[in-house]
Each structure stands twice: as structure tokens, then as C-alpha cells.
N, C-alpha and C. Protein backbone atom coordinates (compact mmCIF):
# COMPACT_ATOMS: atom_id res chain seq x y z
N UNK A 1 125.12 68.66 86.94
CA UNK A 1 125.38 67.73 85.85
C UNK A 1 126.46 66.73 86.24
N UNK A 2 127.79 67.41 87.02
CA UNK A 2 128.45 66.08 87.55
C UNK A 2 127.84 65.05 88.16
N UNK A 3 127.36 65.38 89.03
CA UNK A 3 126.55 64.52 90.29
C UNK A 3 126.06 63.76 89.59
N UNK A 4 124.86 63.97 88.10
CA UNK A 4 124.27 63.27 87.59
C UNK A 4 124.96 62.01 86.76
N UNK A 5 126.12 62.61 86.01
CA UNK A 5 126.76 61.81 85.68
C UNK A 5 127.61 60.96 86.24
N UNK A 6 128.40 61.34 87.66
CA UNK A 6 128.96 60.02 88.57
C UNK A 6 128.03 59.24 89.28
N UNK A 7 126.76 59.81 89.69
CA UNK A 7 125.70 58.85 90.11
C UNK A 7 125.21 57.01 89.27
N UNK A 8 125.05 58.22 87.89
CA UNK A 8 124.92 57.25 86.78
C UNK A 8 125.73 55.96 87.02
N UNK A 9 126.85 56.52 86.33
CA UNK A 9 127.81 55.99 85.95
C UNK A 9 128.55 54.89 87.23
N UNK A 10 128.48 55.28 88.34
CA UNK A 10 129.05 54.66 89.58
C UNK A 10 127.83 53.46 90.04
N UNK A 11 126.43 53.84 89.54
CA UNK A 11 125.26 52.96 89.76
C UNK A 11 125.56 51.80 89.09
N UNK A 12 126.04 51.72 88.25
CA UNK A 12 125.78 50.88 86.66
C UNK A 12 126.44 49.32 87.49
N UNK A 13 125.57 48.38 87.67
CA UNK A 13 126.25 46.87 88.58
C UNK A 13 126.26 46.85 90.29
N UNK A 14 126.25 48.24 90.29
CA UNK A 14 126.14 48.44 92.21
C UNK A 14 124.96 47.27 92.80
N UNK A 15 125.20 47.72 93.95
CA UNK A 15 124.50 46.90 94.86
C UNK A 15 122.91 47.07 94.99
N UNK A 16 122.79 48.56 95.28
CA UNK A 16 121.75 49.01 95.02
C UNK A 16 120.75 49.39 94.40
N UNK A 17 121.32 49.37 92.94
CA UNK A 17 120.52 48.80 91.49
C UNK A 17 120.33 47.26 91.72
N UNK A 18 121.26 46.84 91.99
CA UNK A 18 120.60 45.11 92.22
C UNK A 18 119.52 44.63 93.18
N UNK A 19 119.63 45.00 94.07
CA UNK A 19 118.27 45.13 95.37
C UNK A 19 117.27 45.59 94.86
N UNK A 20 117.13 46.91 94.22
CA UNK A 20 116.18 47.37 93.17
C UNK A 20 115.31 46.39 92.68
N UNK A 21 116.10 45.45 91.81
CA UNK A 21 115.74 44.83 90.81
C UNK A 21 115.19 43.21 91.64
N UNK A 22 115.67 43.28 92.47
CA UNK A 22 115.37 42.29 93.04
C UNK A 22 113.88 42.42 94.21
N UNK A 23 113.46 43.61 94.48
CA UNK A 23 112.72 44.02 95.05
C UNK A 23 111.79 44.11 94.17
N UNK A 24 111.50 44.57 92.94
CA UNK A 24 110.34 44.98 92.12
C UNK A 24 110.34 43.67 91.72
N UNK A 25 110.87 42.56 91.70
CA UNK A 25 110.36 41.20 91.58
C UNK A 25 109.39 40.87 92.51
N UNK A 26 109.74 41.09 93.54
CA UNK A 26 109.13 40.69 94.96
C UNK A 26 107.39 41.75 95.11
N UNK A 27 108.05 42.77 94.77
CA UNK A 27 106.55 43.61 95.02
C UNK A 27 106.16 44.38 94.38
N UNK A 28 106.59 44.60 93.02
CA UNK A 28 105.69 45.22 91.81
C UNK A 28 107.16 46.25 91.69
N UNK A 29 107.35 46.76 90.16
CA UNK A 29 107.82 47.84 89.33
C UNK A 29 107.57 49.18 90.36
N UNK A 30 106.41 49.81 89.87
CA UNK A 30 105.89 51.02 90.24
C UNK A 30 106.27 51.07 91.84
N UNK A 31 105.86 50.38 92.96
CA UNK A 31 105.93 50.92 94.00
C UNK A 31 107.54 50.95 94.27
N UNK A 32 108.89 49.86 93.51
CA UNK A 32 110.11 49.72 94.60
C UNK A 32 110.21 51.48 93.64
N UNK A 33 109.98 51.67 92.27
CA UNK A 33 110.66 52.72 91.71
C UNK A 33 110.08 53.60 92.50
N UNK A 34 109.31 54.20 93.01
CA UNK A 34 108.91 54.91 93.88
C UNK A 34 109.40 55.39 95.31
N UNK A 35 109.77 53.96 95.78
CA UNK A 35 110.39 53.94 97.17
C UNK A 35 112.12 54.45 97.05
N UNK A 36 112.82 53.53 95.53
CA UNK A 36 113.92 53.89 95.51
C UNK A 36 114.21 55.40 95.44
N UNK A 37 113.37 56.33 94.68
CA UNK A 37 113.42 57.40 94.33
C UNK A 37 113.41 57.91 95.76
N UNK A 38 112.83 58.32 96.86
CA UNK A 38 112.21 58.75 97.79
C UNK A 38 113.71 58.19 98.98
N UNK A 39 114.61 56.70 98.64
CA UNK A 39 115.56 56.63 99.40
C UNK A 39 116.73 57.12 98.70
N UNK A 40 116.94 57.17 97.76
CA UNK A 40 117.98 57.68 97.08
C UNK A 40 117.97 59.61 96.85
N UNK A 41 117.17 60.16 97.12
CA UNK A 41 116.71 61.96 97.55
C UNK A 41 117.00 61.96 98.34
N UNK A 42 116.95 60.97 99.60
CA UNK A 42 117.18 61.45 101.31
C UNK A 42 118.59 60.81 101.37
N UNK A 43 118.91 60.24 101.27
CA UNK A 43 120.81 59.50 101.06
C UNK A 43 121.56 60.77 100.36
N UNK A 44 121.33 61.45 99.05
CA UNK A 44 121.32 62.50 98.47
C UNK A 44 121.64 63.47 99.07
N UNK A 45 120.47 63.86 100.10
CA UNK A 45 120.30 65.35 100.47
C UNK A 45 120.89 65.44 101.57
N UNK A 46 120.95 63.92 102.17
CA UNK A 46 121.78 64.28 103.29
C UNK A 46 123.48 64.22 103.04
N UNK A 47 124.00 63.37 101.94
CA UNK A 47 125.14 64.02 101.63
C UNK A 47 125.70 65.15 101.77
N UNK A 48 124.28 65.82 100.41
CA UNK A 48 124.57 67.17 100.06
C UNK A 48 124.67 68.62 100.94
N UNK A 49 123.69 67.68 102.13
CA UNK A 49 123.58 68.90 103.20
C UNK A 49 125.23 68.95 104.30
N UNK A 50 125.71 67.54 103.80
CA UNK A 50 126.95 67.04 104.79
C UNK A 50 127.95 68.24 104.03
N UNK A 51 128.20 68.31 102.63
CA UNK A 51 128.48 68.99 101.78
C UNK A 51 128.89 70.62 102.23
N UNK A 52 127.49 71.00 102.09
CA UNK A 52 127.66 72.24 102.17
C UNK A 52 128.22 72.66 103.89
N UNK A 53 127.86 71.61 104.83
CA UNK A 53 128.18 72.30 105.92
C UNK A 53 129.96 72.35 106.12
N UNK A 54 130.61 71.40 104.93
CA UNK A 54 132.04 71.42 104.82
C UNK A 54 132.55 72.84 104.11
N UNK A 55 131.93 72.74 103.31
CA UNK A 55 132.03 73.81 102.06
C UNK A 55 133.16 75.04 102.35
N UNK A 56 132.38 75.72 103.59
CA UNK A 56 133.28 76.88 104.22
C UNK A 56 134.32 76.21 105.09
N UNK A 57 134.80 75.43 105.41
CA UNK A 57 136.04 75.08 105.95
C UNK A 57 137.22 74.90 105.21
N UNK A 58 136.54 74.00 103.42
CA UNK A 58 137.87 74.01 103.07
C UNK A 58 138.40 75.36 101.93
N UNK A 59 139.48 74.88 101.57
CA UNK A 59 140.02 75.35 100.82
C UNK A 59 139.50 75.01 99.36
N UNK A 60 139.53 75.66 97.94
CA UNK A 60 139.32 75.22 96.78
C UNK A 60 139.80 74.31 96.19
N UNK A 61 141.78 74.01 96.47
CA UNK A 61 142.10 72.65 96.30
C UNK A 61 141.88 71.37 97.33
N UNK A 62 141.39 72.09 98.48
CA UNK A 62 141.23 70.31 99.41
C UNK A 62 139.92 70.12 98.98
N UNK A 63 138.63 70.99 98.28
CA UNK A 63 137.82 70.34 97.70
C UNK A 63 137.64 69.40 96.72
N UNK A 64 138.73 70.19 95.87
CA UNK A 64 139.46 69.42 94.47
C UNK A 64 140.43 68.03 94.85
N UNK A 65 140.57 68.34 95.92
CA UNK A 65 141.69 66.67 96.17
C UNK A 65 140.74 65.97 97.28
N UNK A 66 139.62 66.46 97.61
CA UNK A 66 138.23 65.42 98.41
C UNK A 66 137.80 64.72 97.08
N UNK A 67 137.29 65.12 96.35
CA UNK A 67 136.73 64.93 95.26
C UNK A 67 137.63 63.82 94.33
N UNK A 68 139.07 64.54 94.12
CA UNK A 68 139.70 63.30 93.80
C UNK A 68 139.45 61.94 94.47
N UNK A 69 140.00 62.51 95.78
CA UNK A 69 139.73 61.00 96.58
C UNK A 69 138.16 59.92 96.63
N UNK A 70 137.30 61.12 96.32
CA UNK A 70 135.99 60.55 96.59
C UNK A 70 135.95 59.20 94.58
N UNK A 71 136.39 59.81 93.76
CA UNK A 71 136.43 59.56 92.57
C UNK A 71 137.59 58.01 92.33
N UNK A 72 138.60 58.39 92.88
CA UNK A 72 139.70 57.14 93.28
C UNK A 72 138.99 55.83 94.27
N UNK A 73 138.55 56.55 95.25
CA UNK A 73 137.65 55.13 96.06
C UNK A 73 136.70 54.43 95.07
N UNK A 74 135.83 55.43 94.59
CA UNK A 74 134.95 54.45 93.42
C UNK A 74 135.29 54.11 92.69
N UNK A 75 136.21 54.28 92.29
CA UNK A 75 137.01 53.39 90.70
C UNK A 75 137.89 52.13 91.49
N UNK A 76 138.41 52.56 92.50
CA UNK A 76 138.97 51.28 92.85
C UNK A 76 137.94 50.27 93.36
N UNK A 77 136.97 50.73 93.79
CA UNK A 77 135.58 49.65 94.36
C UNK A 77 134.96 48.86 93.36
N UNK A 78 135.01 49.97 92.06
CA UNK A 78 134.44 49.33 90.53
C UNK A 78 135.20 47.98 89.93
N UNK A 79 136.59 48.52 90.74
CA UNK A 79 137.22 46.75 89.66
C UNK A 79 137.25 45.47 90.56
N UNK A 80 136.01 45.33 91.42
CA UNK A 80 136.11 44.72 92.07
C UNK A 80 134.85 43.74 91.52
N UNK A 81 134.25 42.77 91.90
CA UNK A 81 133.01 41.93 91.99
C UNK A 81 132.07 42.70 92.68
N UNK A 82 130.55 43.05 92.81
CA UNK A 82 129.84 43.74 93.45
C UNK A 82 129.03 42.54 94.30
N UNK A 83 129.42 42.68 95.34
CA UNK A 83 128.71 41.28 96.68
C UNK A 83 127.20 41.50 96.48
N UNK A 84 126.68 40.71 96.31
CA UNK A 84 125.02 40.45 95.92
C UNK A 84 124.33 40.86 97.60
N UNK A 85 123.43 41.60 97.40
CA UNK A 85 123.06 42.14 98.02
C UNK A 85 121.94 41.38 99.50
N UNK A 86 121.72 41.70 100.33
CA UNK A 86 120.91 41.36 101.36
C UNK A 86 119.80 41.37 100.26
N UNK A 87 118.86 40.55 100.08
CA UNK A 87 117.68 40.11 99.88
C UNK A 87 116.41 40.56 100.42
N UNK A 88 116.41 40.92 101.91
CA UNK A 88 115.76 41.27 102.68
C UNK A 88 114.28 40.41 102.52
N UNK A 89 114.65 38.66 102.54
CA UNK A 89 113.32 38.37 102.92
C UNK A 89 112.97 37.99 104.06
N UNK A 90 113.56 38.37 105.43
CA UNK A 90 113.14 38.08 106.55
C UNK A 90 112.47 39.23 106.90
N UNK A 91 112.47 40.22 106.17
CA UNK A 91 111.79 41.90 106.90
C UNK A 91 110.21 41.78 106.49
N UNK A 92 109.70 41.72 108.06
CA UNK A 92 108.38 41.52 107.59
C UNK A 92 107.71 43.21 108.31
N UNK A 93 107.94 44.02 107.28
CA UNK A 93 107.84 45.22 107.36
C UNK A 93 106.38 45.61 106.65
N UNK A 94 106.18 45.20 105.52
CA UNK A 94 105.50 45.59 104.33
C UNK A 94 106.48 45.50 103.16
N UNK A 95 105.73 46.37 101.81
CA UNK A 95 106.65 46.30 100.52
C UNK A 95 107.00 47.92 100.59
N UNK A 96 106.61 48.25 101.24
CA UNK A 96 106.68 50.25 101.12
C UNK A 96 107.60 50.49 102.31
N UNK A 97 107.66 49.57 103.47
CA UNK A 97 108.79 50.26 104.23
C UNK A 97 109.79 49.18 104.11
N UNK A 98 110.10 47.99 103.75
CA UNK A 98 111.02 47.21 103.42
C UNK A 98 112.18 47.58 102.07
N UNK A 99 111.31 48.38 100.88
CA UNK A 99 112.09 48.73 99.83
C UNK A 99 112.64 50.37 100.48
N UNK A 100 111.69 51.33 100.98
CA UNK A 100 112.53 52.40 101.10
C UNK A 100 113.49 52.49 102.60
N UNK A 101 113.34 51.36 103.05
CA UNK A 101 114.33 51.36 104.35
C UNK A 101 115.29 50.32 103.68
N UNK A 102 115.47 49.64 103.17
CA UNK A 102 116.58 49.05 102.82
C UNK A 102 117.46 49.73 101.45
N UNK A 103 116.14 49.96 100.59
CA UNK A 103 117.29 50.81 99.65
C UNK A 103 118.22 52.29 100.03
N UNK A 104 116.88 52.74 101.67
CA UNK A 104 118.20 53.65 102.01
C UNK A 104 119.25 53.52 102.61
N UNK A 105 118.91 52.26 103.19
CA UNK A 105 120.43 51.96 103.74
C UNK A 105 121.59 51.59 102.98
N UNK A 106 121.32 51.04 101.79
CA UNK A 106 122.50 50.17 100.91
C UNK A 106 122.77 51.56 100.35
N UNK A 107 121.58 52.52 99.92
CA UNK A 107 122.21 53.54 99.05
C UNK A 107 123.16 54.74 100.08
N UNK A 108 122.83 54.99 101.11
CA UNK A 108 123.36 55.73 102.49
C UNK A 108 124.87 55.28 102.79
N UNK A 109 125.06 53.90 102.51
CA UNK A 109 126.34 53.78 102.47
C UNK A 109 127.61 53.51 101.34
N UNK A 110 127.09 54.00 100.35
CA UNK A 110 127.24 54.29 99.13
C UNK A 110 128.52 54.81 98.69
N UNK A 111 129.18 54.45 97.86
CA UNK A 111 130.20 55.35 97.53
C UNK A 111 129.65 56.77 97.10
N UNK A 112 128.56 56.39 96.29
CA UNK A 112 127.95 57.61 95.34
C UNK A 112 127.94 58.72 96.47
N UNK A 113 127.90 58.58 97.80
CA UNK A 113 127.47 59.50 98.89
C UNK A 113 128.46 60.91 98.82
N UNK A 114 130.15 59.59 99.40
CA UNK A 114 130.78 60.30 99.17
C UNK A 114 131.45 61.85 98.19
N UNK A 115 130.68 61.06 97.03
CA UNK A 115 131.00 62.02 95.62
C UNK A 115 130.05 63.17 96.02
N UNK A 116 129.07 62.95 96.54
CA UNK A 116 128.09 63.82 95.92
C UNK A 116 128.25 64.83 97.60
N UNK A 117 128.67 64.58 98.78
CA UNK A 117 129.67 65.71 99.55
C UNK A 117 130.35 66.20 98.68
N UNK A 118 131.30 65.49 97.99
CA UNK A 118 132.81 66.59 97.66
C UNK A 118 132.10 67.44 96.38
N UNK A 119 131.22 67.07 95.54
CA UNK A 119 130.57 67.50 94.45
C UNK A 119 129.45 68.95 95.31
N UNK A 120 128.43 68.91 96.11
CA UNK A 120 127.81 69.53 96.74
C UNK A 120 128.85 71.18 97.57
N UNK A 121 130.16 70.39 98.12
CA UNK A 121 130.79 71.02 98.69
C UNK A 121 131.46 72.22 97.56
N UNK A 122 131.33 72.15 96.15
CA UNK A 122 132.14 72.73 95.49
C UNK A 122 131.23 73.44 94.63
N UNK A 123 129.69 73.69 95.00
CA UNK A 123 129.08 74.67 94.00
C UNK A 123 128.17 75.44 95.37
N UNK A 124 127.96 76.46 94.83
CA UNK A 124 127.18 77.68 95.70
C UNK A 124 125.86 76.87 95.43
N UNK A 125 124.82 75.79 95.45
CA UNK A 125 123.61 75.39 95.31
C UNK A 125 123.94 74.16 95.40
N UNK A 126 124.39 73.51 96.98
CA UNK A 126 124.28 72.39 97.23
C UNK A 126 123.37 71.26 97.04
N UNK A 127 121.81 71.89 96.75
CA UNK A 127 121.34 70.87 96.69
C UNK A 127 121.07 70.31 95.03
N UNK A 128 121.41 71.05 94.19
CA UNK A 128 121.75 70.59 92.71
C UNK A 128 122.44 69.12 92.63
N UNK A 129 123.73 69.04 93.79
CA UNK A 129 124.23 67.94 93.70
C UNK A 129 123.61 67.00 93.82
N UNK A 130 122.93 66.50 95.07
CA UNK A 130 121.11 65.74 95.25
C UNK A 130 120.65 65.78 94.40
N UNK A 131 119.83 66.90 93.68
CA UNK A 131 119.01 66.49 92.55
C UNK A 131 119.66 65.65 91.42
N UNK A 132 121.12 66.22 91.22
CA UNK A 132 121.83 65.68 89.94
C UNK A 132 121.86 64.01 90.19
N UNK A 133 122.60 63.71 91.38
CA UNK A 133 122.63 62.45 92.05
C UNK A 133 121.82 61.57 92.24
N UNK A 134 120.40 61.96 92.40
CA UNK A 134 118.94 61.44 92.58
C UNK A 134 118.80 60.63 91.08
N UNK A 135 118.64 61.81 90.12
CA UNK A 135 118.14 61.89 89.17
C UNK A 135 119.21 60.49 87.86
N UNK A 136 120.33 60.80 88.48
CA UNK A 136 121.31 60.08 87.68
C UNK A 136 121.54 58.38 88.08
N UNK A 137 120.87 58.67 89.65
CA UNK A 137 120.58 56.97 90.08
C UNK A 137 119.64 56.34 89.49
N UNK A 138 118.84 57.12 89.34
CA UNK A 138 117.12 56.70 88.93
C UNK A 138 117.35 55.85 87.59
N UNK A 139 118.31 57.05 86.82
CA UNK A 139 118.20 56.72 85.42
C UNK A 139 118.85 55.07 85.00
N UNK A 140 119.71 54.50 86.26
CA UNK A 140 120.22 53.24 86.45
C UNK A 140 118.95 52.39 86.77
N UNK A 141 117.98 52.51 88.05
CA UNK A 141 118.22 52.01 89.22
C UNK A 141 116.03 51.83 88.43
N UNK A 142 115.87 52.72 87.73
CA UNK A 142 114.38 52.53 87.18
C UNK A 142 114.69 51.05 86.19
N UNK A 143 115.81 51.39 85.00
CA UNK A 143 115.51 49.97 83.86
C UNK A 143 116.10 48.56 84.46
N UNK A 144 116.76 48.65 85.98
CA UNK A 144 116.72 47.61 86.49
C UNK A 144 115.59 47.09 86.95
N UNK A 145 114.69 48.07 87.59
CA UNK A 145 113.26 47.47 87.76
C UNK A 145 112.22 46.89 87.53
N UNK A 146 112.47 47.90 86.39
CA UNK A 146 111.71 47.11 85.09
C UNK A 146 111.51 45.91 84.54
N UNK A 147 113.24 45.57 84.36
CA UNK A 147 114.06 44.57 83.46
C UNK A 147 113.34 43.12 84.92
N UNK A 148 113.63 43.38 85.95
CA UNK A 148 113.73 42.64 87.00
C UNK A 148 115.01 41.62 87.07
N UNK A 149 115.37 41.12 88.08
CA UNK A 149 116.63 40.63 88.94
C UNK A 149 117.14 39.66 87.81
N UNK A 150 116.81 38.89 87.06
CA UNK A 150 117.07 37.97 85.96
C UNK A 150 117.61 38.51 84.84
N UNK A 151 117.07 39.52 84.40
CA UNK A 151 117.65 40.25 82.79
C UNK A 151 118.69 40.96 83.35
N UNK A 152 118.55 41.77 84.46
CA UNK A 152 119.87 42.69 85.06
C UNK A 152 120.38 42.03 84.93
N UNK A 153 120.84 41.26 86.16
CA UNK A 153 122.14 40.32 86.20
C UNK A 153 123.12 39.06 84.96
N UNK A 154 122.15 39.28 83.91
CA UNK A 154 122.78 38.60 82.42
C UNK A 154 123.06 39.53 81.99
N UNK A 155 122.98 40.93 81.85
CA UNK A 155 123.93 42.28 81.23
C UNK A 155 125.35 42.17 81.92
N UNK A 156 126.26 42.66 81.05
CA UNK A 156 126.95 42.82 80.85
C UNK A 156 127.84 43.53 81.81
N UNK A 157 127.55 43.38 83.06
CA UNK A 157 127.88 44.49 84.14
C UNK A 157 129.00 44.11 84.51
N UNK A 158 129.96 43.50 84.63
CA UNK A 158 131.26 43.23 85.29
C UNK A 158 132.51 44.39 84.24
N UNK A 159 132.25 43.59 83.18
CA UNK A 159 133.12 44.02 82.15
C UNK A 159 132.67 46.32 82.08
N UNK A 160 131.47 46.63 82.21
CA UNK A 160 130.85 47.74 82.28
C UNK A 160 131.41 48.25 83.68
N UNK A 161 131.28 47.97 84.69
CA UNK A 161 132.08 48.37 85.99
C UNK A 161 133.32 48.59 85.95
N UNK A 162 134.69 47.54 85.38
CA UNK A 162 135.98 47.88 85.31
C UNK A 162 135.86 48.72 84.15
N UNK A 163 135.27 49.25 83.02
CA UNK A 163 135.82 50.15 82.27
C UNK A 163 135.07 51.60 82.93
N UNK A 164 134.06 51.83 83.51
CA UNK A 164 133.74 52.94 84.74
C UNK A 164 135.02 53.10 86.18
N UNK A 165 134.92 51.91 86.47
CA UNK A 165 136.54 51.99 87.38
C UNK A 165 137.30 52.72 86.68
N UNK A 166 138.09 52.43 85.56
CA UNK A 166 139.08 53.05 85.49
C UNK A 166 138.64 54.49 84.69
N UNK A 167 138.07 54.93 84.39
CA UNK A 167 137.87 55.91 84.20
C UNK A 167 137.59 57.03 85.55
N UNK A 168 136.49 56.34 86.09
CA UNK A 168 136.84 57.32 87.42
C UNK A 168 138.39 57.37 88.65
N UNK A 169 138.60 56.38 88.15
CA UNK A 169 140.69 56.33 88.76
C UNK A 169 141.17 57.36 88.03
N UNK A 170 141.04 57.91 86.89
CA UNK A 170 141.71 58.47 85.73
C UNK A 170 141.59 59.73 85.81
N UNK A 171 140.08 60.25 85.82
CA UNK A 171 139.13 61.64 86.48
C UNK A 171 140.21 61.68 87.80
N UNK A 172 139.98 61.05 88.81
CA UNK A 172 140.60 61.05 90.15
C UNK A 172 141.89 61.57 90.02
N UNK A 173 142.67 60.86 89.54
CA UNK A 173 143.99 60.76 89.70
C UNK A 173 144.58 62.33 88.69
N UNK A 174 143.71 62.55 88.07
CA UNK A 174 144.13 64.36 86.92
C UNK A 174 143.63 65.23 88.21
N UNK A 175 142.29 64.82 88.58
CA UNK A 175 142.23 65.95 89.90
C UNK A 175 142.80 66.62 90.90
N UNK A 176 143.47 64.76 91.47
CA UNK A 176 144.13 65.03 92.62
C UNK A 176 146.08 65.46 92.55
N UNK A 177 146.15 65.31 91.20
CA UNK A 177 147.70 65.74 90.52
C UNK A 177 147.47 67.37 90.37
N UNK A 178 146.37 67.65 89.96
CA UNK A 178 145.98 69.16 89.77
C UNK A 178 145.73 70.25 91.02
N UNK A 179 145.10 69.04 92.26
CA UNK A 179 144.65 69.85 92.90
C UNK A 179 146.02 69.69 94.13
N UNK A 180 147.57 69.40 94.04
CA UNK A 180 148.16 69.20 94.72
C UNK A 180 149.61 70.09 93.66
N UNK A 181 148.83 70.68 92.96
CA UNK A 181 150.12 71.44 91.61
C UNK A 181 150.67 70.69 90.96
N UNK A 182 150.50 69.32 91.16
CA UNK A 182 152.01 68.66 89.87
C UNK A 182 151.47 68.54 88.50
N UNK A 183 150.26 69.14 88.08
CA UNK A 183 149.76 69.22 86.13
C UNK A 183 149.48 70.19 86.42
């Protein structure tokens, strides 16, 4: 359920909801939601698998103060402008390997990645975090598709990003005070 909800929530104006949306312009709804789903599981799982192979090294609070940190980077990334994304109309790939090779790359380097290691790393069923993460992008990254690149980008997303910023600074910053003893 975390995963699902910082996925969400960290999606909301990203880059990779925007490519989304800008892609199902270019080559239909149904197939980018398809492709995104299929790059955002493997970005996911390979987090999650990054995750668990940490898992037994750390300690319960350096998970708790990864996690902070992973939570502090995205809130500070959130109060920023989100750089409009590669377009990708020079990739003369197709529409099926152009959307799931580019959305895995934008999503692969992801903040969301990060979270969903330190999130994966901290439950006995690593790959819950993936599913949660998958599932919580989608729920962004589908009504951008839909909507297509024009209606997204007139929402309200700037002002929606800095109040997600600081909330995940806020999450972060109780974690990493907690997970270092000073609350």
C-alpha cells in the first residue's frame, strides 16, 4: 500500500506521465497504456528485486533513514518545474517498442525507483512493493492517456507537485529524525 501510494502521488506532473500522454496522442490510448504498464512492472521489479537483495545487509533504521532519504529527494525534485520530456519523434522503432522502451527508460530513472528499493527493502514480500508501485503509476499515468498531452498539461499540476513535495519532505524528514533517535 505504501509503494502504491508514493508511486501515485510522486507520478502526479512527472515526466513520465507526460510522455504517456504524449505518446497515446501519437499512437492510440490502448496500446501506450499497455506498453506503459509492461515498462513501469519491469522498472518496478527491478527496483524491487534491487531491494530485497539490500534487505539483509541493512539494519532496520538504515532502512528507515534510506527511505527517508529516498522520500526527501522526491519532495525536493517535486518543487521544482518538471523538464518536458524527450518526445521521441526521431525513433523509428514502431509504436510498441518506441512507447515501452522509452517509457522504460524515463520511468527506470525515476525517483519513484528509488522509493520503491527502500520500500521493497523493508517488507518480507518484496515484490508487493512492484505491484503496489506498478499499480499506483498506472492509476496516474492511464487518465493521462486518455485525457491526451493537451488536457494533461492545462491541469493543475505545478501547484499539485509543490503541495506532494512538501509533504513527502515532511514524511522524510519524521522518518529520518526517527530513524536517527531524535523523535
Amino acid at each position: 500500500m505504501a509503494a502504491l501510494v508514493a508511486a501515485a502521488l510522486a507520478q502526479v506532473g512527472d515526466r513520465t506521465v507526460w510522455l504517456t500522454a504524449i505518446l497515446a496522442d501519437r499512437f492510440g490510448t490502448g496500446k501506450v497504456i499497455a506498453m506503459a504498464a509492461l515498462a513501469l512492472m519491469a522498472a518496478s521489479g527491478l527496483a524491487a528485486a534491487a531491494g530485497a537483495v539490500l534487505a539483509p545487509m541493512l539494519a532496520p533504521n538504515a532502512k528507515q533513514l534510506m527511505l527517508a532519504l529516498a522520500l526527501l529527494l522526491q519532495g525536493g525534485g517535486a518543487l521544482f518545474p518538471a523538464k518536458a520530456p524527450e518526445r521521441l519523434e526521431r525513433w523509428r522503432i514502431g509504436a510498441v517498442a518506441t512507447a515501452a522502451l522509452g517509457l522504460f527508460i524515463l520511468a527506470f530513472g525515476d525517483g519513484v525507483q528509488f522509493i520503491v528499493v527502500t520500500l521493497a527493502a523493508r517488507t518480507p514480500v518484496p515484490a508487493l512493493a512492484a505491484v503496489g508501485a506498478t499499480i499506483g503509476s498506472l492509476a496516474v499515468v492511464v487518465p493521462a492517456a486518455v485525457m491526451g498531452e493537451a488536457a494533461w498539461t492545462r491541469l493543475p499540476l505545478r501547484p499539485l507537485r509543490i503541495a506532494i513535495g512538501i509533504l513527502f519532505l515532511v514524511v522524510g524528514a519524521v522518518l529520518g529524525l526517527g530513524a536517527v533517535a531524535l523523535i
